[in-house]
N, C-alpha and C. Protein backbone atom coordinates (compact mmCIF):
# COMPACT_ATOMS: atom_id res chain seq x y z
N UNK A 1 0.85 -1.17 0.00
CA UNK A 1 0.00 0.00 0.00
C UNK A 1 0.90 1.24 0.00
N UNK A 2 0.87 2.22 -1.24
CA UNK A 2 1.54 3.24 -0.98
C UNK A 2 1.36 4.66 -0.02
N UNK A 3 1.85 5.56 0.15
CA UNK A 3 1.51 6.68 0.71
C UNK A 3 -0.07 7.43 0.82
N UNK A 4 0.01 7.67 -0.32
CA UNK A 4 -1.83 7.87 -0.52
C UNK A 4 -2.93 7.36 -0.11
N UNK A 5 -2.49 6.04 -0.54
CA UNK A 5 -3.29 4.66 -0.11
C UNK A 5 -3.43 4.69 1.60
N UNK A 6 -2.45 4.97 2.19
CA UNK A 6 -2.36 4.75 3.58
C UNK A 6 -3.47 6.53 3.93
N UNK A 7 -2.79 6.99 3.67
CA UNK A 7 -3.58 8.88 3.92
C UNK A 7 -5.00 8.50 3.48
N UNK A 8 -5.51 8.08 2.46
CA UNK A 8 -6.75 8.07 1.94
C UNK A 8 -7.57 6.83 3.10
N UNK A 9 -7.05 5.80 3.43
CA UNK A 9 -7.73 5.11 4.42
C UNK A 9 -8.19 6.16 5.92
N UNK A 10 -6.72 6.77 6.06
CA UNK A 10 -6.70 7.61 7.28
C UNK A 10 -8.35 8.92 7.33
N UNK A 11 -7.99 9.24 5.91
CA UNK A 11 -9.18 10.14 5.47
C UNK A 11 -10.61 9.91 5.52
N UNK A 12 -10.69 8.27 5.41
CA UNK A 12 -12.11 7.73 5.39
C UNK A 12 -12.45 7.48 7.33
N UNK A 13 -11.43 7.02 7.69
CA UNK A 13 -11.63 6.49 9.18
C UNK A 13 -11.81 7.82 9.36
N UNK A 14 -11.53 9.18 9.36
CA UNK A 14 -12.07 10.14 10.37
C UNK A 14 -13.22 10.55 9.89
N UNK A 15 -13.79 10.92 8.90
CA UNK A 15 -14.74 10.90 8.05
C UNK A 15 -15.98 9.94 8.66
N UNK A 16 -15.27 8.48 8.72
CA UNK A 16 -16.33 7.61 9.39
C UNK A 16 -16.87 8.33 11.15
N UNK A 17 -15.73 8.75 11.96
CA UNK A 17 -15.80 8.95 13.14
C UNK A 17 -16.79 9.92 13.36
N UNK A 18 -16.32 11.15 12.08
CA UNK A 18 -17.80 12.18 12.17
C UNK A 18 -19.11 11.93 11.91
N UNK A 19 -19.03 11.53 11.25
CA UNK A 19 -20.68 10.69 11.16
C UNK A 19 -20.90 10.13 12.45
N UNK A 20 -20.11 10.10 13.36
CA UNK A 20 -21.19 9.39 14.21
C UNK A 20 -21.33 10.89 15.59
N UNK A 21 -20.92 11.75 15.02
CA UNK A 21 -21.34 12.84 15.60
C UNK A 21 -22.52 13.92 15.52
N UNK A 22 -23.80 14.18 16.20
CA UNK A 22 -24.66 15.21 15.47
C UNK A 22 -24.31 16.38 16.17
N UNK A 23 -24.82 17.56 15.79
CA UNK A 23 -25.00 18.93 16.44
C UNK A 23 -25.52 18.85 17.35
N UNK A 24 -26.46 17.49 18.88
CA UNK A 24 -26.50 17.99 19.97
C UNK A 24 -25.24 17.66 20.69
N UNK A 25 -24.57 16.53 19.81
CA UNK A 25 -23.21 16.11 20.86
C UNK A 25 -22.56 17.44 20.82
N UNK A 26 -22.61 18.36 20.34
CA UNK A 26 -21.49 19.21 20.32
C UNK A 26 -22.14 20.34 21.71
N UNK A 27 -23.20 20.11 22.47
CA UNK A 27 -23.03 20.86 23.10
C UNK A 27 -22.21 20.20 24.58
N UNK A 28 -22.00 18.86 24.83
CA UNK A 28 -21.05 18.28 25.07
C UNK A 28 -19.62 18.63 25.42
N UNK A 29 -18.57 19.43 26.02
CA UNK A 29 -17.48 20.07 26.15
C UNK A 29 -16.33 18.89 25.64
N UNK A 30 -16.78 17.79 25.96
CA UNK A 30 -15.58 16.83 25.49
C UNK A 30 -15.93 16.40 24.05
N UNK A 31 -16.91 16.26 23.66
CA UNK A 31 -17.89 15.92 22.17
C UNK A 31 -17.26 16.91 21.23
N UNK A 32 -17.14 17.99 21.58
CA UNK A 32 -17.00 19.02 20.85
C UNK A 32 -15.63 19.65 20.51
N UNK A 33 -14.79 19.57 21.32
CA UNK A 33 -13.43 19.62 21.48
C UNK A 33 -12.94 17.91 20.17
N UNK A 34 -13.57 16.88 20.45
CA UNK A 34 -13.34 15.85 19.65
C UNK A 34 -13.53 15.75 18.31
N UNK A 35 -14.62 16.87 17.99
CA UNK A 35 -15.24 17.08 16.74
C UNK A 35 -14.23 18.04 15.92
N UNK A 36 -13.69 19.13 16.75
CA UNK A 36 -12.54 19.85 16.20
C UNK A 36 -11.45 19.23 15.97
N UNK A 37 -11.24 18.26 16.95
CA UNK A 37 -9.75 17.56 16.68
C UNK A 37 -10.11 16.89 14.85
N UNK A 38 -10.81 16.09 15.31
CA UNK A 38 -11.20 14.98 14.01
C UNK A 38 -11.08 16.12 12.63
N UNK A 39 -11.83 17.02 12.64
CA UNK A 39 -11.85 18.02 11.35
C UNK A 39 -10.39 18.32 11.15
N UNK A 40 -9.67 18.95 12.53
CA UNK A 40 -8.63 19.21 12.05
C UNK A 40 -7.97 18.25 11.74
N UNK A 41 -7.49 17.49 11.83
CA UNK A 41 -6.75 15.99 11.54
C UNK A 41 -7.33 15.43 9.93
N UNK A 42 -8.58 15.50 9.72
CA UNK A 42 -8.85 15.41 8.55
C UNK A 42 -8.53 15.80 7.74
N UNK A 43 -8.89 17.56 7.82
CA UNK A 43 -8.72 18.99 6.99
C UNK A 43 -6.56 18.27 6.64
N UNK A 44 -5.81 17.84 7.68
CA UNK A 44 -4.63 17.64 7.14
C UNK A 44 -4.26 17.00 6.89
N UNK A 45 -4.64 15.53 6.40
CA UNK A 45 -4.68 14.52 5.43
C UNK A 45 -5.18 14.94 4.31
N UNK A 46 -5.90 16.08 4.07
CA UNK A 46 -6.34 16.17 2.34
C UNK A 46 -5.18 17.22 2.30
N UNK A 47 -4.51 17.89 3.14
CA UNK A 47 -3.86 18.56 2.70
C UNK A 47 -2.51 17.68 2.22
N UNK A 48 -2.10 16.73 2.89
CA UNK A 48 -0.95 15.89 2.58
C UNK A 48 -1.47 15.29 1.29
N UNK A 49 -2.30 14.78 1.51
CA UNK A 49 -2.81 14.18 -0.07
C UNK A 49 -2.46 15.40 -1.18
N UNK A 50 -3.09 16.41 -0.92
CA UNK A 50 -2.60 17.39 -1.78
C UNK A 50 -1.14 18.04 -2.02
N UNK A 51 -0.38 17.86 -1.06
CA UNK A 51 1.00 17.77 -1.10
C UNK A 51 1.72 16.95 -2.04
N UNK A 52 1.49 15.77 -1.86
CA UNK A 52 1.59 14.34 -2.43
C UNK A 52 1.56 14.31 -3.43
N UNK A 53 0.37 14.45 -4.09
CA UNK A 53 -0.10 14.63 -5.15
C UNK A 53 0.40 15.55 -6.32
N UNK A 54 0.49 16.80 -5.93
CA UNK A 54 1.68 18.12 -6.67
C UNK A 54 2.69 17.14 -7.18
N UNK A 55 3.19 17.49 -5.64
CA UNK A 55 4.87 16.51 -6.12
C UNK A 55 5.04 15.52 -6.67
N UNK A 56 4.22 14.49 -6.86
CA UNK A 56 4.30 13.67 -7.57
C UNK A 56 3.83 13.72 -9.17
N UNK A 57 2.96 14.58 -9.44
CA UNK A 57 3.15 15.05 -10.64
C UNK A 57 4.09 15.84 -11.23
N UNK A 58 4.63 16.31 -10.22
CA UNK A 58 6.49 16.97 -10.64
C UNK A 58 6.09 18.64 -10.27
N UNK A 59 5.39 18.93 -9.63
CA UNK A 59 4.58 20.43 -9.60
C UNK A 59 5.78 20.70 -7.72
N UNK A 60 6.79 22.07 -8.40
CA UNK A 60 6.85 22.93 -7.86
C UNK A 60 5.76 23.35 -6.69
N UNK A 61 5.86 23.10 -5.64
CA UNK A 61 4.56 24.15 -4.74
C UNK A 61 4.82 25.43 -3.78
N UNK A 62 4.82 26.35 -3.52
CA UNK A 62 4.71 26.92 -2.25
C UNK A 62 3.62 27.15 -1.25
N UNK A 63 3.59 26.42 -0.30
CA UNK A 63 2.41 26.22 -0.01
C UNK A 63 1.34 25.28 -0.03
N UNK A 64 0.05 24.96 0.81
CA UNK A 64 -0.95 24.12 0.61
C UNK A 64 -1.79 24.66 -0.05
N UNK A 65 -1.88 26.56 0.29
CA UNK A 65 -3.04 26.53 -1.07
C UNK A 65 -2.41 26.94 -2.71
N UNK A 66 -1.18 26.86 -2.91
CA UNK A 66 -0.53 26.23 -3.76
C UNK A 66 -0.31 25.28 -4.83
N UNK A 67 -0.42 24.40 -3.76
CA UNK A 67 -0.66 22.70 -4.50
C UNK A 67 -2.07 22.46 -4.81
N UNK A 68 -3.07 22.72 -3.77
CA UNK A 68 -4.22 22.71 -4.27
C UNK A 68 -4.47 23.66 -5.78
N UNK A 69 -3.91 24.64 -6.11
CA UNK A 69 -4.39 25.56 -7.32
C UNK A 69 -3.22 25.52 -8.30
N UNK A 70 -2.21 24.06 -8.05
CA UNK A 70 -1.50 23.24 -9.61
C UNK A 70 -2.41 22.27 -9.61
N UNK A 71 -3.25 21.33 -8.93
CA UNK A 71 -4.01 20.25 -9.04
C UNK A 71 -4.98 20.90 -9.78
N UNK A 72 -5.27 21.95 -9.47
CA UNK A 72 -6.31 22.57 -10.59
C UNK A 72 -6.38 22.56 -11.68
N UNK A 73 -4.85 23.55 -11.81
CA UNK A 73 -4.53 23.64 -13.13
C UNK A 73 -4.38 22.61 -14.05
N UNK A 74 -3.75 21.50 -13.54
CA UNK A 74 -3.93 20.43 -14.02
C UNK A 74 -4.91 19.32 -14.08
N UNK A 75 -6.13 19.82 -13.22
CA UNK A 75 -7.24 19.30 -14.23
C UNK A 75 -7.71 17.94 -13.08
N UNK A 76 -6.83 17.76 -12.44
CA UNK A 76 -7.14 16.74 -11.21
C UNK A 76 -8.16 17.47 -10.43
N UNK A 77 -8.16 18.57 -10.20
CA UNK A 77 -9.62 18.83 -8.80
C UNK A 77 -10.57 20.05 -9.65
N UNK A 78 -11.62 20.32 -9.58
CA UNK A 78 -11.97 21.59 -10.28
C UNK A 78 -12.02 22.56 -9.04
N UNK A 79 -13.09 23.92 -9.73
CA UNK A 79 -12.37 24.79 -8.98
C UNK A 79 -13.30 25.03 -7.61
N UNK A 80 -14.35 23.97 -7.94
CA UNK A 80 -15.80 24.20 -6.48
C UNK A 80 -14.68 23.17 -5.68
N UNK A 81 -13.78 21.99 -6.01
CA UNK A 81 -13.47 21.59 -5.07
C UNK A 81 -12.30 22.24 -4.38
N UNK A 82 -11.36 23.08 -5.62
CA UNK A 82 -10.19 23.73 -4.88
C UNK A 82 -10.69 25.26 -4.01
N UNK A 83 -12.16 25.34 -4.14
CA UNK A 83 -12.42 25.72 -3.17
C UNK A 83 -12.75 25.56 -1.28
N UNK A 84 -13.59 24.41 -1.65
CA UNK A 84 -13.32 23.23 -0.67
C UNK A 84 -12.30 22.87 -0.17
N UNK A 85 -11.08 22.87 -0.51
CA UNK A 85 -10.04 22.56 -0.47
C UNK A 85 -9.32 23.83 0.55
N UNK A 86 -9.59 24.84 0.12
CA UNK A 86 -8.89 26.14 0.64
C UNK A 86 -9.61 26.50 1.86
N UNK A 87 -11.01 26.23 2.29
CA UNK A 87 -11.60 26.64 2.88
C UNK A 87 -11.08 25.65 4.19
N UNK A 88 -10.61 24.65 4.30
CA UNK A 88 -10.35 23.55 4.42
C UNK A 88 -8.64 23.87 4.99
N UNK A 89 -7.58 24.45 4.38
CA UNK A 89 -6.70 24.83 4.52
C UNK A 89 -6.35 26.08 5.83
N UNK A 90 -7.55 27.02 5.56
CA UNK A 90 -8.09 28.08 6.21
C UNK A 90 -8.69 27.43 7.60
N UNK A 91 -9.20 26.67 7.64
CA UNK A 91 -9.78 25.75 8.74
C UNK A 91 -8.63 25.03 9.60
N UNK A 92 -8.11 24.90 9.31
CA UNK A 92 -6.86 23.66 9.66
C UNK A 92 -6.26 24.74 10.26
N UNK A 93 -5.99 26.24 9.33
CA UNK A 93 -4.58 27.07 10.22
C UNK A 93 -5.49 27.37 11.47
N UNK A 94 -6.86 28.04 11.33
CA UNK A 94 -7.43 28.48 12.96
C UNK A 94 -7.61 27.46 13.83
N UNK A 95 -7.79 26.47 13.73
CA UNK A 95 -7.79 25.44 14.52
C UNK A 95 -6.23 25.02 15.14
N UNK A 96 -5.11 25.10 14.67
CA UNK A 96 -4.29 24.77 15.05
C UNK A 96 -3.29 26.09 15.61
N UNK A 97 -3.50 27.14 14.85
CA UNK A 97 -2.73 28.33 15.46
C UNK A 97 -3.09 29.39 16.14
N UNK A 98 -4.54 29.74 15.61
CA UNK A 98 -5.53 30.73 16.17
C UNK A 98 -6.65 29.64 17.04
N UNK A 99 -6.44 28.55 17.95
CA UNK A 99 -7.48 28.03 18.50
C UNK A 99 -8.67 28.53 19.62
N UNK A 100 -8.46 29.72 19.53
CA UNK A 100 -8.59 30.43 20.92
C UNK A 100 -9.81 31.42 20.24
N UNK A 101 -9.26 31.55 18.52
CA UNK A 101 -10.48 32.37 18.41
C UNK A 101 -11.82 31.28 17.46
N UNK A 102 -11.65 30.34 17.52
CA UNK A 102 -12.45 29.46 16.65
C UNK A 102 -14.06 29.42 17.26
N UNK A 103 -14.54 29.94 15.98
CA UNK A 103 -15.84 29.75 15.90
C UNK A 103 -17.02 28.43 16.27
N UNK A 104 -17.70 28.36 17.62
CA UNK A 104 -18.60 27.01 17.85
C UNK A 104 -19.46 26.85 16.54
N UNK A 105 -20.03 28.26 16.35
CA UNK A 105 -21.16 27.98 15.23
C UNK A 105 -20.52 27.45 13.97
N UNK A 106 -19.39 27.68 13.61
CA UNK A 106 -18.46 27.16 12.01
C UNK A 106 -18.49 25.73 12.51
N UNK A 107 -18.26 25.28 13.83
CA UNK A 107 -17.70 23.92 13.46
C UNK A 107 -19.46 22.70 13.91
N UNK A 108 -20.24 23.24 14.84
CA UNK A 108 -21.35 22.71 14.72
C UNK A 108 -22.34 23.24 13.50
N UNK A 109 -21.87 24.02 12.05
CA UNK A 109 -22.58 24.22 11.07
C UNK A 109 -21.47 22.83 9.89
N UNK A 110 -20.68 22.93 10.19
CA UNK A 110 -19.79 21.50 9.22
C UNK A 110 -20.64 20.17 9.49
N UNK A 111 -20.43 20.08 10.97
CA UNK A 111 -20.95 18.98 11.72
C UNK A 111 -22.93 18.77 11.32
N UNK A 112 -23.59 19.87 11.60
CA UNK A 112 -24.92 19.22 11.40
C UNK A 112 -25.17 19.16 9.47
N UNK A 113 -24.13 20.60 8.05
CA UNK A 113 -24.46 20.04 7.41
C UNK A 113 -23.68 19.01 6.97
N UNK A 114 -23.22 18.60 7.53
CA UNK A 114 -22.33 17.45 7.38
C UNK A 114 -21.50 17.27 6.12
N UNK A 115 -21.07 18.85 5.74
CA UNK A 115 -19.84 19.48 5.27
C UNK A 115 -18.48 18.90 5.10
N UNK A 116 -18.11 18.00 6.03
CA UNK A 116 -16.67 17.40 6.18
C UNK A 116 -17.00 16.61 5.06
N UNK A 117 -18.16 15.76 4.72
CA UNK A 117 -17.95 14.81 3.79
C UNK A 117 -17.60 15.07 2.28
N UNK A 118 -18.14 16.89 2.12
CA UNK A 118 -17.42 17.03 0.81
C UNK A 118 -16.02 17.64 0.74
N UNK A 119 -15.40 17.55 1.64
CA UNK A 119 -14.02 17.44 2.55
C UNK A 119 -13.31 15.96 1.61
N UNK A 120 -14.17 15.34 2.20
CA UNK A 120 -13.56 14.22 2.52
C UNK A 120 -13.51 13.33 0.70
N UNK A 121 -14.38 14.26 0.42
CA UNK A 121 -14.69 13.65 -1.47
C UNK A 121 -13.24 14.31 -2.40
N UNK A 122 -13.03 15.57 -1.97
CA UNK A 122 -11.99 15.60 -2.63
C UNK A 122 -10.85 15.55 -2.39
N UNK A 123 -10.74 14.65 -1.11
CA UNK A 123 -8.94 13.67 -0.78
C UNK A 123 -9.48 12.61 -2.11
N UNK A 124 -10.72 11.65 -1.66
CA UNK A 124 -10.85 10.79 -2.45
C UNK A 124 -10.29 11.06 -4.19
N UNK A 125 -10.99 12.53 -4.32
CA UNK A 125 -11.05 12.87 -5.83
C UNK A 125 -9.59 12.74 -6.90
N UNK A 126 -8.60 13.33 -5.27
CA UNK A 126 -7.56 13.39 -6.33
C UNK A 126 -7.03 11.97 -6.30
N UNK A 127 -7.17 10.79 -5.20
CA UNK A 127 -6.74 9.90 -5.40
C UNK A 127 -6.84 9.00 -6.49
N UNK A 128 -8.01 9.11 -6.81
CA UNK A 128 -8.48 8.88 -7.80
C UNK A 128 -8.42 9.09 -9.75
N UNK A 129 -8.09 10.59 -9.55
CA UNK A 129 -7.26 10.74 -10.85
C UNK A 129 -6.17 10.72 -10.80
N UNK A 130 -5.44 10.20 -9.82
CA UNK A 130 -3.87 10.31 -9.95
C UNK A 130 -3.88 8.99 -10.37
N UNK A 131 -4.70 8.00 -9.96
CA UNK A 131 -4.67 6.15 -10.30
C UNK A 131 -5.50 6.23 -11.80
N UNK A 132 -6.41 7.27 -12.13
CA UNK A 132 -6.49 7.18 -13.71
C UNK A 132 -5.09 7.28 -14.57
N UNK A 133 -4.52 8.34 -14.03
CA UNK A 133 -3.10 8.69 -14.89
C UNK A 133 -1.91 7.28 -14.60
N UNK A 134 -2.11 6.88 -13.90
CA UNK A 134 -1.84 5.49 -13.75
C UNK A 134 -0.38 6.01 -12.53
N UNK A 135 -0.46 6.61 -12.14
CA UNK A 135 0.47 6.84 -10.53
C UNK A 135 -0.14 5.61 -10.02
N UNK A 136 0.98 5.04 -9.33
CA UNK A 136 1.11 4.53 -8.39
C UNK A 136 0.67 4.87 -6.79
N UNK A 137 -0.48 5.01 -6.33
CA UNK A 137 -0.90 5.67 -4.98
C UNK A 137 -0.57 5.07 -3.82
């Protein structure tokens, strides 16, 4: 199983974990704190996937929202998902650097529309055209 392969399993198991979360667990102090972890941890497996992915098509990056907008260019993600993608990127930095100012309502509005999963479609997405182009994942 290569790199991807391993990240893209990782991507589905947290993915699975949120689903089993609704918007009353989050009023929960430990529920809710768990729900952020999981997003964030998610949100950075699509970003490694998207790392991954660049570089392995031979793409120069600076940056995660970077690599996400050569995957573009090249035709692997479009641009509703390299939006997704960025929003996603943007998510990951307040959660991990700015945690102090993070929004309850942003992360119980992911959680009830259950938002992460189109998160979670375009780790799948690029895995997916990278194994059309016949990469090795």
């Amino acid at each position: 199983m290569g790199s991807l392969e391993r990240l893209l399993k990782l991507l589905l198991q947290y993915t699975a974990l949120l689903d089993g979360l609704s918007e009353i667990d989050l009023n929960d102090e430990y529920r809710y704190y768990s729900a952020v972890y999981l997003l964030q941890v998610q949100a950075q497996v699509i970003i490694d996937i998207v790392m991954r992915a660049a570089s392995t098509l031979g793409y120069e990056v600076e940056g995660y929202a970077d690599a996400g907008r050569k995957l573009m260019l090249a035709g692997v993600i479009n641009e509703d998902e390299f939006s997704i993608y960025s929003s996603l990127v943007g998510f990951r930095n307040i959660a991990i650097h700015q945690y102090g100012s993070l929004n309850p309502s942003v992360v119980k509005g992911i959680i009830s529309g259950r938002r992460y999963r189109d998160a979670a479609k375009v780790g799948v997405k690029v895995v997916n055209e990278l194994r059309k182009r016949g990469i090795d994942c």
